[in-house]
Protein backbone atom coordinates (compact mmCIF):
# COMPACT_ATOMS: atom_id res chain seq x y z
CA UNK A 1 50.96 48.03 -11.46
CA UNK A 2 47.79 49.52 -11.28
CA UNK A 3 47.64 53.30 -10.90
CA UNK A 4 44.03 55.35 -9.68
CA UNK A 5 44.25 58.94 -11.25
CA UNK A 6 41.02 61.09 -11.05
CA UNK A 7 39.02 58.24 -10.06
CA UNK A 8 40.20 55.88 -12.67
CA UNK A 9 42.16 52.59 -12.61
CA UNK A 10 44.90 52.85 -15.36
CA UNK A 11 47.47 50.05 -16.10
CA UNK A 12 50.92 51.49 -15.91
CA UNK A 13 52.29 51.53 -19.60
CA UNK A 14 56.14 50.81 -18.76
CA UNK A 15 56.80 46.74 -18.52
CA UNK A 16 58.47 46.99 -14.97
CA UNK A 17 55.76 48.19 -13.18
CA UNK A 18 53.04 45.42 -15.04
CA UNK A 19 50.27 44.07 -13.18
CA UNK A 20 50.67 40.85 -10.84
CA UNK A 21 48.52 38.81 -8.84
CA UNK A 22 50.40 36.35 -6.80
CA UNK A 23 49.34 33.37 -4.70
CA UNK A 24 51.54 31.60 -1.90
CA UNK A 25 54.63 33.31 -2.80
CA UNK A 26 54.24 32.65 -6.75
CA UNK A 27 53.21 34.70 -9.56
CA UNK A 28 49.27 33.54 -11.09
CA UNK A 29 49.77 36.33 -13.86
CA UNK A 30 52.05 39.37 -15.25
CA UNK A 31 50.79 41.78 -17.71
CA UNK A 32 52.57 44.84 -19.38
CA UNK A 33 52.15 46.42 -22.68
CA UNK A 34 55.42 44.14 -23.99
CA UNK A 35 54.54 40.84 -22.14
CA UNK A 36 51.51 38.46 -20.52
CA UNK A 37 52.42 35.46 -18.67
CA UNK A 38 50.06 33.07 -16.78
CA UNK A 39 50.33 30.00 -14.68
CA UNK A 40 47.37 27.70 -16.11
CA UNK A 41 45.32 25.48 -14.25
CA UNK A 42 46.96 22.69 -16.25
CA UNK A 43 50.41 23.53 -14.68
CA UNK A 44 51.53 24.65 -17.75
CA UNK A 45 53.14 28.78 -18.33
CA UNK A 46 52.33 30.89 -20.97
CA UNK A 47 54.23 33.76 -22.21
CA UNK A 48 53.00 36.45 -24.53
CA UNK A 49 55.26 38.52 -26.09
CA UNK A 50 54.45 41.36 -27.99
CA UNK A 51 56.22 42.48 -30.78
CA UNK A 52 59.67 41.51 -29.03
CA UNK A 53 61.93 41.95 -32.04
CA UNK A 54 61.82 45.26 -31.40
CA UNK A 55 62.92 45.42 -27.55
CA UNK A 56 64.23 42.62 -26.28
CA UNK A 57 67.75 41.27 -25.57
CA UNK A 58 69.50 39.42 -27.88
CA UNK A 59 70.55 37.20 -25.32
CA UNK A 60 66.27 36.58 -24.40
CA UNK A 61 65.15 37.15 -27.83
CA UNK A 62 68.12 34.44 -29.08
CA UNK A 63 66.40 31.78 -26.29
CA UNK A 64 62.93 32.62 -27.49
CA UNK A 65 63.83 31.81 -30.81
CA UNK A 66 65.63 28.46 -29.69
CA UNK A 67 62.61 27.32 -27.71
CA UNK A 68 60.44 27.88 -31.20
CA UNK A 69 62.75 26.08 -33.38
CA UNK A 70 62.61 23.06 -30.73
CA UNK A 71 59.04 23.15 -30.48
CA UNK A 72 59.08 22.92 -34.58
CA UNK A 73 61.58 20.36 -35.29
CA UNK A 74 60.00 18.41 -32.37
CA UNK A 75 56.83 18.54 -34.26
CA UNK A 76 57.80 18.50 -38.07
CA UNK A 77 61.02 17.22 -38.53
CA UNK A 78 62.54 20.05 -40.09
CA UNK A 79 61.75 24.21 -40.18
CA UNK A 80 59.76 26.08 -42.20
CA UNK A 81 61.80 28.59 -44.94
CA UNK A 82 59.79 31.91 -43.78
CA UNK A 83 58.58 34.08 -40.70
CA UNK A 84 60.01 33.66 -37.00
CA UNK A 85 63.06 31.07 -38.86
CA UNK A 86 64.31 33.70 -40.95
CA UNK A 87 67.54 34.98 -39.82
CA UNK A 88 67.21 39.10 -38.05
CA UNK A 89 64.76 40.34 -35.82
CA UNK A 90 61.74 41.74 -38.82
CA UNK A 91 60.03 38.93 -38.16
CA UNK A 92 60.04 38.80 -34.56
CA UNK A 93 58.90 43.39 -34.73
CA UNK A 94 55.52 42.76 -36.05
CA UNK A 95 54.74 39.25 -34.24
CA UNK A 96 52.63 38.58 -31.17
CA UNK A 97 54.43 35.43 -29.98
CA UNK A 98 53.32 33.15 -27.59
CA UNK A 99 54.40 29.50 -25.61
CA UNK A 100 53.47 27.46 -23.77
CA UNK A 101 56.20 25.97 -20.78
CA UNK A 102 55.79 23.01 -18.39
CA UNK A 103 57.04 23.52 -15.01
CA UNK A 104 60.64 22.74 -15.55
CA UNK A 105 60.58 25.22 -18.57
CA UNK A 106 60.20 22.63 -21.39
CA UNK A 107 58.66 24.37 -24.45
CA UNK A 108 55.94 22.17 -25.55
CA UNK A 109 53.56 24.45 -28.21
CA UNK A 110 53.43 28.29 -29.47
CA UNK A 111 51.95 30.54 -31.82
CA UNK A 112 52.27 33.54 -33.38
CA UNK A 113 49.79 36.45 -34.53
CA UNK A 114 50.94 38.93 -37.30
CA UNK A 115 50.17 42.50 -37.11
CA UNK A 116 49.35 44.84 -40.36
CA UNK A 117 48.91 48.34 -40.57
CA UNK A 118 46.73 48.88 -43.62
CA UNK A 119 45.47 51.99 -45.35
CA UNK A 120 42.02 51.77 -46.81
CA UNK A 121 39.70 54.47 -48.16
CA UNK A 122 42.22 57.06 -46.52
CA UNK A 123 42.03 55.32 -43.40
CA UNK A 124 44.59 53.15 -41.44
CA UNK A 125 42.84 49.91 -40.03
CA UNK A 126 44.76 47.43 -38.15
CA UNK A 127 44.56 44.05 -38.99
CA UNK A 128 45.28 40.94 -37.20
CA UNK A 129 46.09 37.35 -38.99
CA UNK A 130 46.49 34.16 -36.68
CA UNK A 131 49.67 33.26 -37.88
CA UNK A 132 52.00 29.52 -37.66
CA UNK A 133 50.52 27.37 -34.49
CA UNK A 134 52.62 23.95 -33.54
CA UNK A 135 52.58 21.85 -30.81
CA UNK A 136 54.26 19.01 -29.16
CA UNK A 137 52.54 15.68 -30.02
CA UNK A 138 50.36 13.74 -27.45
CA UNK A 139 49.05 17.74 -26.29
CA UNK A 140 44.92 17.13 -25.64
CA UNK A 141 43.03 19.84 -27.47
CA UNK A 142 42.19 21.49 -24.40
CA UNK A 143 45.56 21.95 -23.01
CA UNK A 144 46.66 24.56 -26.18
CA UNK A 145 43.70 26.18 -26.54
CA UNK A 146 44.99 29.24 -24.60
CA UNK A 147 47.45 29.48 -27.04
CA UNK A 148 44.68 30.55 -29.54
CA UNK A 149 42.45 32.64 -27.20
CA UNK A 150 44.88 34.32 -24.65
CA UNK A 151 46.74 36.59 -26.70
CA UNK A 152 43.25 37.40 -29.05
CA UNK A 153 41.83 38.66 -26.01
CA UNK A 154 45.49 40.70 -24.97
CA UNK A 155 45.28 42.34 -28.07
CA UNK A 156 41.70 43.32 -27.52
CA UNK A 157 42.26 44.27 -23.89
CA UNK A 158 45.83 46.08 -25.25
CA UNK A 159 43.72 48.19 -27.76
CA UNK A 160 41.16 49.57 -25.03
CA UNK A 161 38.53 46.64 -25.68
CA UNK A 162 37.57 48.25 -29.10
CA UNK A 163 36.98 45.58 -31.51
CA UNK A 164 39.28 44.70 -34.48
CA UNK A 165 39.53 42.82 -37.67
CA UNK A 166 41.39 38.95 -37.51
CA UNK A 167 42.50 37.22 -40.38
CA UNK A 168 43.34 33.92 -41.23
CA UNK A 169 44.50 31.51 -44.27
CA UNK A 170 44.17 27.98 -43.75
CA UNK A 171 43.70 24.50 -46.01
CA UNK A 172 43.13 22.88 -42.73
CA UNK A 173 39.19 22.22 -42.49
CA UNK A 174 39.72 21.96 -38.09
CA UNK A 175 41.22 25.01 -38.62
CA UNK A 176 38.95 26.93 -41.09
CA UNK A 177 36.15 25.77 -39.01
CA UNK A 178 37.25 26.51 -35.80
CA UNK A 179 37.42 30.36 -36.90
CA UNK A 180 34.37 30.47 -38.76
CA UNK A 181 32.62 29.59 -35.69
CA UNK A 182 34.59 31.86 -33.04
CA UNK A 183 34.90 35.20 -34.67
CA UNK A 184 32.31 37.83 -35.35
CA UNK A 185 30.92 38.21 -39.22
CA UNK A 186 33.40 36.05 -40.49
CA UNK A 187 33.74 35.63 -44.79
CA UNK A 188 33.45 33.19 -46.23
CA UNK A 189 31.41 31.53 -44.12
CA UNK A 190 30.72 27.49 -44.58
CA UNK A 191 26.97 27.83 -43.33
CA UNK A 192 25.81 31.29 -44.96
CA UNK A 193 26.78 32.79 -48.11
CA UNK A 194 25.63 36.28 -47.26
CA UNK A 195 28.29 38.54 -49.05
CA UNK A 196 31.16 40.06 -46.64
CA UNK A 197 31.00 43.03 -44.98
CA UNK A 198 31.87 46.30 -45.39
CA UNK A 199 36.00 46.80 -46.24
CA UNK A 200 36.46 42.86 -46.34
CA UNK A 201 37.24 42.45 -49.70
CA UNK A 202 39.71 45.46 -49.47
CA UNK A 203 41.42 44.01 -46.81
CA UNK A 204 42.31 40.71 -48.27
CA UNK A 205 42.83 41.88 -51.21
CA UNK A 206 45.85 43.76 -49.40
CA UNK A 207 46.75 41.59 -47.14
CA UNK A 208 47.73 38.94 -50.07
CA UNK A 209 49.00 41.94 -52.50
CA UNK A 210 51.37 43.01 -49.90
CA UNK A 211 52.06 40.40 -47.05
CA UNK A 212 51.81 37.32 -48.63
CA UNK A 213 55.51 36.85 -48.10
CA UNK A 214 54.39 37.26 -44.24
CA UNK A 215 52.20 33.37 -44.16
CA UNK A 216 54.73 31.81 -46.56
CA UNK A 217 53.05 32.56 -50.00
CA UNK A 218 55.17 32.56 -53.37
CA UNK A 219 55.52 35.38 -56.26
CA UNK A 220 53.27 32.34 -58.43
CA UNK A 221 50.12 32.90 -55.71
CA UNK A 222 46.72 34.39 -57.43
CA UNK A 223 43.81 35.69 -55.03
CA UNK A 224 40.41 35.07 -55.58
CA UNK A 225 38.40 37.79 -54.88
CA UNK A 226 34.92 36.09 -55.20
CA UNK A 227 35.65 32.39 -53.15
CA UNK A 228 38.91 34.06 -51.40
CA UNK A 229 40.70 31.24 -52.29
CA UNK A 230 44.60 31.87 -52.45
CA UNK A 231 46.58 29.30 -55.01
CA UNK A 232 49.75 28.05 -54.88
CA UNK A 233 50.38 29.54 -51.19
CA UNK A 234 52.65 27.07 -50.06
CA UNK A 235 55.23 27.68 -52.71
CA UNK A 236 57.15 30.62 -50.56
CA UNK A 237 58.86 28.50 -48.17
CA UNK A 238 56.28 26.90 -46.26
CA UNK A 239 56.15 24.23 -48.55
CA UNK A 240 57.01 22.01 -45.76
CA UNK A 241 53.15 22.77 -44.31
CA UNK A 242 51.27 21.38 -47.35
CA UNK A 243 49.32 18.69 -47.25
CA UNK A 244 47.12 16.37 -48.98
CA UNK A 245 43.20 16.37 -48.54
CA UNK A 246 43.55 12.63 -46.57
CA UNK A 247 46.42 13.79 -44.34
CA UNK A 248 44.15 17.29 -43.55
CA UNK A 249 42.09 17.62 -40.05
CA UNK A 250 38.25 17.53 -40.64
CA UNK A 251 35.87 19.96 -38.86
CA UNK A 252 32.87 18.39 -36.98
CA UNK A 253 30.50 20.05 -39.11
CA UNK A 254 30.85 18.26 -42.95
CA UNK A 255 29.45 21.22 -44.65
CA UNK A 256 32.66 22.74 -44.24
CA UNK A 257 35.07 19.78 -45.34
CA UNK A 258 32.51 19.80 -48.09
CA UNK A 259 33.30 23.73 -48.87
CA UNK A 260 37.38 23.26 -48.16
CA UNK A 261 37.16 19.75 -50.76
CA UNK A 262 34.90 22.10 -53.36
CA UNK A 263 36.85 25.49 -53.52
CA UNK A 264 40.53 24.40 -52.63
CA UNK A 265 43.47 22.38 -54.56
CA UNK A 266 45.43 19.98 -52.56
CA UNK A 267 47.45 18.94 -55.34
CA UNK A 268 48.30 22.81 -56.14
CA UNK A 269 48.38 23.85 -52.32
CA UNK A 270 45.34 26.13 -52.10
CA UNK A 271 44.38 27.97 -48.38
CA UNK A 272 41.19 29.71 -47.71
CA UNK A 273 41.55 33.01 -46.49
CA UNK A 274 38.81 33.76 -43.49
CA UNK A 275 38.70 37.91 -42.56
CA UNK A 276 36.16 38.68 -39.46
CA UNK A 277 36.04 40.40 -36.09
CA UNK A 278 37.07 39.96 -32.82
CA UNK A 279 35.09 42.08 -30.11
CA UNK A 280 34.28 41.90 -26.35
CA UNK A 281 31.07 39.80 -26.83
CA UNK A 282 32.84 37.63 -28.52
CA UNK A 283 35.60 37.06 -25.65
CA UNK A 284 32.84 37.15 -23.02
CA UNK A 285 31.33 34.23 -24.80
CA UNK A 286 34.51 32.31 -25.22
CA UNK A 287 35.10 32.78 -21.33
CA UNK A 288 31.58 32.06 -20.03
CA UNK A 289 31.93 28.93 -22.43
CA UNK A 290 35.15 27.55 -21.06
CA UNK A 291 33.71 27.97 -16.72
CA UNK A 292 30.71 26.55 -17.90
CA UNK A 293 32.64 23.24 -19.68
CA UNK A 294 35.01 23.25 -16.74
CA UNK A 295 31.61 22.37 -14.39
């Protein structure tokens, strides 16, 4: 609900009384400080949750987690050892979770962002990493893209619009190059080798001394500080997600399958960890892009 106070517009903070547009009798969106969901053009739902480990119902949060696991196993056979298929709600407290529905409430794709709280020159900086995204086969590209994009831009709109640091660690050239491209002063960087910026370093260095265990990492994982490479990071239960340089997505741009094939091990299970920005330019870019594709 939106509230005016002193000639402001303010979104009510408490999740019953969240903003809602509606059209013909049905809800177009819903958006609270716990929860976003959207009806897409595509007819698909998506559903945002934020952080629900750590206030919602067993009885929801227990369907939540059934509609990830059959999203997973749909997708690769099995489930990963780590994260959201751990048994307990800690994983679920400090995850931004979304999926994606079709109209009859079949889960067909979701994907989670982790949240870090991290203290840094006597500072506390909070730090976003794109976590585990699967999807249905036989999805087209641009039908899960708003998995990616729509909660980036709830957590930006959630923290006032101020800009924030996004993380991610991938062997997956698509993937690598996909957020070297989006995000803002992103390192490393497959076209540029201009060093990183300010408090980079420090943050991956943290993020992979103390979360690791978070993107499925093992005790035996080193961190490069210079090429951010991470070894052996598949070797802490999400061995399942490994893969071979043939069986890998390539980006569209070689020169970054030709960084990914230089600085990372297949056989050893190497990712690349990407730290960068996410800002309101950014997400007006993103949007403007999409309308104008859409024409």
């Amino acid at each position: 609900m939106l509230l005016r106070r002193r000639g402001r517009c303010e979104v009510s903070p408490t999740p019953a009384a969240g903003s809602e547009v509606l059209s013909r009798g049905h809800t177009l969106f819903h958006v609270s400080h716990r929860e976003l969901r959207l009806r897409l053009p595509s007819g698909l739902s998506l559903r945002t949750y934020r952080y629900p480990g750590r206030w919602m119902k067993e009885r929801d949060l227990d369907q939540l987690r059934e509609d990830v696991k059959s999203i997973a196993i749909a997708r690769l056979g099995t489930l990963p050892l780590y994260g959201l298929f751990l048994p307990g709600r800690a994983a679920w407290s400090n995850r931004i979770v979304t999926c994606l529905y079709t109209g009859d409430r079949t889960p067909v794709a979701f994907s989670t962002v982790i949240s870090y709280t991290l203290a840094l020159a006597g500072r506390v900086h909070h730090v976003f990493q794109l976590g585990l995204v699967v999807a249905r086969g036989g999805l087209a590209q641009p039908v899960i893209d708003p998995i990616y994009s729509y909660p980036l831009a709830y957590i930006l709109a959630l923290r006032g619009f101020r800009q924030y640091w996004i993380a991610q660690a991938s062997m997956v050239p698509k993937l690598i190059g996909i957020a070297a491209d989006t995000f803002v002063d992103v390192f490393p960087h497959y076209r540029c080798r201009r060093p990183p910026a300010s408090g980079v370093r420090d943050i991956a260095r943290l993020l992979v001394s103390e979360h690791s265990k978070e993107f499925g990492a093992g005790p035996e994982s080193r961190f490069d500080e210079q090429t951010f490479v991470i070894s052996r990071s598949y070797e802490g239960g999400s061995g399942l997600l490994h893969k071979s340089w043939d069986e890998v997505a390539k980006y569209r741009d070689p020169r970054c399958n030709e960084l990914c094939r230089r600085l990372l091990d297949y056989d050893r299970g190497d990712d690349l960890l990407l730290v960068g920005r996410v800002n309101l330019a950014l997400l007006l870019r993103r949007t403007v892009g999409q309308i104008l594709r859409r024409r």
